[in-house]
C-alpha atoms as a PDB file:
ATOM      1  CA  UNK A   1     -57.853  30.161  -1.698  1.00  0.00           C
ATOM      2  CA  UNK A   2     -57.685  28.285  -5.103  1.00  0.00           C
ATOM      3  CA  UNK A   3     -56.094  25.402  -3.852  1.00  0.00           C
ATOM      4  CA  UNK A   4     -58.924  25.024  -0.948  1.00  0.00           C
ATOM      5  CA  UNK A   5     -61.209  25.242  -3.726  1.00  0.00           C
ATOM      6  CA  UNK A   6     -59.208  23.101  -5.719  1.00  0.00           C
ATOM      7  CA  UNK A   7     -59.237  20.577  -3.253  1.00  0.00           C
ATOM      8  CA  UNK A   8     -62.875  21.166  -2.322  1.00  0.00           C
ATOM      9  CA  UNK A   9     -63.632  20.120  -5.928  1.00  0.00           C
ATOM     10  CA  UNK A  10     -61.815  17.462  -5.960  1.00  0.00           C
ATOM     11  CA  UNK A  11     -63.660  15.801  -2.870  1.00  0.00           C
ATOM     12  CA  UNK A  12     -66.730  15.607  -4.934  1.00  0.00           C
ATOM     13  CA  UNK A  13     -65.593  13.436  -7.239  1.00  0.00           C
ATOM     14  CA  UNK A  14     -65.231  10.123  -4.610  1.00  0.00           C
ATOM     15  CA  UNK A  15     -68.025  11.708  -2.668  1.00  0.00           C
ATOM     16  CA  UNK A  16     -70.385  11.277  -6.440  1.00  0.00           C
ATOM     17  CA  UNK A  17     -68.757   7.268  -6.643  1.00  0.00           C
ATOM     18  CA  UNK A  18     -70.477   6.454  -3.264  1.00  0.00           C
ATOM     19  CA  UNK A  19     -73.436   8.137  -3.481  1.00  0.00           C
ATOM     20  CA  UNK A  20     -73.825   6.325  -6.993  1.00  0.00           C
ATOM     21  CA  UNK A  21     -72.594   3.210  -5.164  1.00  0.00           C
ATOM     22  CA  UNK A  22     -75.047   3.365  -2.126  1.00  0.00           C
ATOM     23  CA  UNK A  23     -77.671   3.722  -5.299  1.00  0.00           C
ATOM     24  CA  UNK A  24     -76.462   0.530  -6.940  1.00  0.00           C
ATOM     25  CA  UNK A  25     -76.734  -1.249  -3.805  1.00  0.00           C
ATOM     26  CA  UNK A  26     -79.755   0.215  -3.184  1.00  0.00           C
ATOM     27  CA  UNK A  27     -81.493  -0.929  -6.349  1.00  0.00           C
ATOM     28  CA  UNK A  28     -80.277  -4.470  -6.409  1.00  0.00           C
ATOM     29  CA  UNK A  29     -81.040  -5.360  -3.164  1.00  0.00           C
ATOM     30  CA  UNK A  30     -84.821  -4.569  -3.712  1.00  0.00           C
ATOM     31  CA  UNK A  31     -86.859  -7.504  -4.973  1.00  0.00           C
ATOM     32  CA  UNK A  32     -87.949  -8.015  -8.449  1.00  0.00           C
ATOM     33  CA  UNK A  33     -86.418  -6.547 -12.003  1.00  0.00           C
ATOM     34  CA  UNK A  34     -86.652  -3.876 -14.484  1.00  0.00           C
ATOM     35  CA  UNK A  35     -88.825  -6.008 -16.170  1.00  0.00           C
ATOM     36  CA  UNK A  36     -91.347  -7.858 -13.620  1.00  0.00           C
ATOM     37  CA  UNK A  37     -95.052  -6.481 -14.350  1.00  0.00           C
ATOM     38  CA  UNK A  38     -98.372  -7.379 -14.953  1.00  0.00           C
ATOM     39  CA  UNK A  39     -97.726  -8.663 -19.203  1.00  0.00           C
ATOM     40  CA  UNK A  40     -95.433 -11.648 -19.565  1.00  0.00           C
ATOM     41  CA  UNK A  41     -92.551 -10.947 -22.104  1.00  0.00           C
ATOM     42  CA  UNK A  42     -91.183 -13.648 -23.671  1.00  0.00           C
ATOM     43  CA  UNK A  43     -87.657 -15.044 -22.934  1.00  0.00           C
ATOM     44  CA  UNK A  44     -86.025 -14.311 -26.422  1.00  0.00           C
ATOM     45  CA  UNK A  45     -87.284 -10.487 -25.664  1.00  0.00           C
ATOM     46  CA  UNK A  46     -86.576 -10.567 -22.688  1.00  0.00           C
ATOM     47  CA  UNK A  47     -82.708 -11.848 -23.099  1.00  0.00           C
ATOM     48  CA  UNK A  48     -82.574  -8.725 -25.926  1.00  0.00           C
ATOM     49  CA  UNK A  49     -83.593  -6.283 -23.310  1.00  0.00           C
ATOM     50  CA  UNK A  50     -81.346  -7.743 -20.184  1.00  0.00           C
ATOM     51  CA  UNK A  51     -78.349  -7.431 -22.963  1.00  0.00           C
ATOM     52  CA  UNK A  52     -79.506  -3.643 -24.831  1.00  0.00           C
ATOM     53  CA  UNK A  53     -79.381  -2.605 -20.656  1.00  0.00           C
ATOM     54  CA  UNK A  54     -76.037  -4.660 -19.381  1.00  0.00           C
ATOM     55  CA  UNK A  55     -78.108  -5.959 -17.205  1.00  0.00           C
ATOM     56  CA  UNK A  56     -77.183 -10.111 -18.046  1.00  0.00           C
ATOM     57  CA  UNK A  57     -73.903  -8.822 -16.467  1.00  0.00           C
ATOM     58  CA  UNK A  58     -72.441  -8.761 -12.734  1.00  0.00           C
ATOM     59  CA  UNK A  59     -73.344  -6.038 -10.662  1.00  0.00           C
ATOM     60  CA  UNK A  60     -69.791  -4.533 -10.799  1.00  0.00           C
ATOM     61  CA  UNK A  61     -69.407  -4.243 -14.146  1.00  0.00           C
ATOM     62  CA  UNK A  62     -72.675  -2.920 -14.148  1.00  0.00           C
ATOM     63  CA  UNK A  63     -71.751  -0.378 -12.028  1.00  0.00           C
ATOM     64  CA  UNK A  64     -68.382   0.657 -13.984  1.00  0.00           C
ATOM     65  CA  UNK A  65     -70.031   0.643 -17.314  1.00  0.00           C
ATOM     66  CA  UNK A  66     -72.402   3.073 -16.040  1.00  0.00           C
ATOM     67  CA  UNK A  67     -69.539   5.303 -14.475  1.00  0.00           C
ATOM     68  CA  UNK A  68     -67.925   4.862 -17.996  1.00  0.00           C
ATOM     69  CA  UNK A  69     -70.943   6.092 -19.933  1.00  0.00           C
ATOM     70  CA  UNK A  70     -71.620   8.904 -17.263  1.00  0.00           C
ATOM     71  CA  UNK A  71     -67.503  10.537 -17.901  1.00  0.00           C
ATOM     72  CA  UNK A  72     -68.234  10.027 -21.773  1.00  0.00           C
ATOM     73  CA  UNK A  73     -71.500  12.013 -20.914  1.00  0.00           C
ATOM     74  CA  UNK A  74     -73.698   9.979 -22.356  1.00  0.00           C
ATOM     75  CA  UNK A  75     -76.657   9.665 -19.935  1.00  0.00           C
ATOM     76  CA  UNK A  76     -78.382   6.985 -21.486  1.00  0.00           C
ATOM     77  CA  UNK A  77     -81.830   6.541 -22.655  1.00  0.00           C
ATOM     78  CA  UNK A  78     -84.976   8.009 -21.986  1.00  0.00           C
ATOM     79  CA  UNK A  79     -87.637   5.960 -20.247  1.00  0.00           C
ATOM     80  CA  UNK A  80     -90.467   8.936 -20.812  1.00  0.00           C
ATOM     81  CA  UNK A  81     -89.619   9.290 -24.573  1.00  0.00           C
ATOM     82  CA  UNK A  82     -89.535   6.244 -26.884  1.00  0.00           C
ATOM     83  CA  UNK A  83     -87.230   7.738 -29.445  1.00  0.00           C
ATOM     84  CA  UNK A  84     -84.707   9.969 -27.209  1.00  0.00           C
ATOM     85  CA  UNK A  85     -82.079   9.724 -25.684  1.00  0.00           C
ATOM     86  CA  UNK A  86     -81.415  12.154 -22.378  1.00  0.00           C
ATOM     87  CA  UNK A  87     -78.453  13.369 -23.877  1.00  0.00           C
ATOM     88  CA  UNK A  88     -80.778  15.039 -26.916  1.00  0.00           C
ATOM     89  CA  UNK A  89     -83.582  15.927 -24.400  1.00  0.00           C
ATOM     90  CA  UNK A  90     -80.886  18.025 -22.749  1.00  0.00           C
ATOM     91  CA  UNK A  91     -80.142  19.458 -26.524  1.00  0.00           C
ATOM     92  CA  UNK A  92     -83.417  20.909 -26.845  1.00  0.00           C
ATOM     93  CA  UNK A  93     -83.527  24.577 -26.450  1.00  0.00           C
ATOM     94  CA  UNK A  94     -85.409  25.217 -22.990  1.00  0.00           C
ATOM     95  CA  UNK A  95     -87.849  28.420 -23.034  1.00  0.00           C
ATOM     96  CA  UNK A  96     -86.555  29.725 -20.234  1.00  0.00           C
ATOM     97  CA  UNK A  97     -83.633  31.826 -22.138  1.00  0.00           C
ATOM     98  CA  UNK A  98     -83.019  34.503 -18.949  1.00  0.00           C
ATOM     99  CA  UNK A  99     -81.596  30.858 -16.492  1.00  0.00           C
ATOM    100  CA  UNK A 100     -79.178  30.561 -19.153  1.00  0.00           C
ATOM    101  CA  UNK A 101     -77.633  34.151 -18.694  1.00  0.00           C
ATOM    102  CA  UNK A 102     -78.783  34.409 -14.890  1.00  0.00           C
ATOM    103  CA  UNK A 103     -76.741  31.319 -13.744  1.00  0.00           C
ATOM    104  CA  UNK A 104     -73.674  32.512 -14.903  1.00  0.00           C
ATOM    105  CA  UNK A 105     -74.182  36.090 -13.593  1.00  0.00           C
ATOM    106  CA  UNK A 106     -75.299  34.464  -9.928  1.00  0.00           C
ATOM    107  CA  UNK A 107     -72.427  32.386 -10.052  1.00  0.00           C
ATOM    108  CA  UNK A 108     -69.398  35.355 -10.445  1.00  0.00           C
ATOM    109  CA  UNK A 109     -71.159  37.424  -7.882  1.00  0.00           C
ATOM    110  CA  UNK A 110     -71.581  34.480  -5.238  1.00  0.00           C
ATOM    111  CA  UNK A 111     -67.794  34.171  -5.989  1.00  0.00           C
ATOM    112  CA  UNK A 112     -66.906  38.057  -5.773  1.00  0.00           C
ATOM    113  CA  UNK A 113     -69.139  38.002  -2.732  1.00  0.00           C
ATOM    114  CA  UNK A 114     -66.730  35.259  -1.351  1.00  0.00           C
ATOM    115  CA  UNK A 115     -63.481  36.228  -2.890  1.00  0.00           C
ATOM    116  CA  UNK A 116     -63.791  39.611  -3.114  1.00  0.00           C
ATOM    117  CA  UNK A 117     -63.229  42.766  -1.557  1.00  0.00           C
ATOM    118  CA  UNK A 118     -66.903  43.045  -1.392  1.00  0.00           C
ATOM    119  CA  UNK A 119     -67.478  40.666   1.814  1.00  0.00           C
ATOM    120  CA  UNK A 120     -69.859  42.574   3.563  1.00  0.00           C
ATOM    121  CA  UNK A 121     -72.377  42.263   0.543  1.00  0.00           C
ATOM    122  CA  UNK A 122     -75.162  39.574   0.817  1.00  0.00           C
ATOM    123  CA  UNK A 123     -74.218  36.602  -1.403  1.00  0.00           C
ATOM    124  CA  UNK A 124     -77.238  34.551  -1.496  1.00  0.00           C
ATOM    125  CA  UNK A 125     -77.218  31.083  -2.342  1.00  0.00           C
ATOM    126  CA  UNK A 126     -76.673  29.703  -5.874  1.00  0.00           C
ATOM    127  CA  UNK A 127     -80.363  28.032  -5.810  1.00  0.00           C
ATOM    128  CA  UNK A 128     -81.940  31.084  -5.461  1.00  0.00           C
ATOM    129  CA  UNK A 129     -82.900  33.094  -8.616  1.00  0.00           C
ATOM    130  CA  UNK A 130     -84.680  36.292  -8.253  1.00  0.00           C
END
């Protein structure tokens, strides 16, 4: 049972790649930039941005300095907030204290549900908090 889930786990990992991939591909094939709108940026701004985002390199490395950043965990920066990055948005204590012990709880008795000797009970999805 733990190596099917063992292996089950491990399928996500090239499964997250190509979704992330399909993204990539996604996003540069549409037309126009990051940094196309209505006010004109100059060119020595704009050169500082395209270089602060990678984005003055090829779509590749792009795409494996992103992967890079995303195993180090480092999410990146916020768009929303000016002076944050995600990584601290994520650091800020949410007010909803009862998901933080609920998850965990949901979680071990989806899995006794599964595992267990308790198969008949109703293991509802993960999602789903009551």
């Amino acid at each position: 049972m733990f190596a099917h889930t063992f292996r089950r786990l491990l399928s996500t990992i090239p499964t997250l790649l190509v979704v992330i991939g399909v993204i990539y591909i996604l996003l540069f094939s549409a037309p126009g930039g990051p940094f196309d709108s209505e006010r004109v940026v100059p060119e020595a701004i704009q050169a500082q941005l395209m270089s602060k985002y990678h984005l003055d390199q090829p779509y590749w490395k792009q795409y494996l300095l992103y992967i890079w950043q995303l195993l180090q965990g480092d999410l990146g920066v916020s768009y929303r907030y000016a002076d944050w990055s995600v990584n601290e948005l994520w650091a800020v204590p949410c007010q909803c204290h009862w998901l933080s012990a609920a998850w965990p709880l949901r979680c071990l008795w989806s899995l006794a549900c599964c595992w267990g000797r308790w198969r008949r009970c109703t293991a509802t999805p993960l999602w789903t908090i009551s």
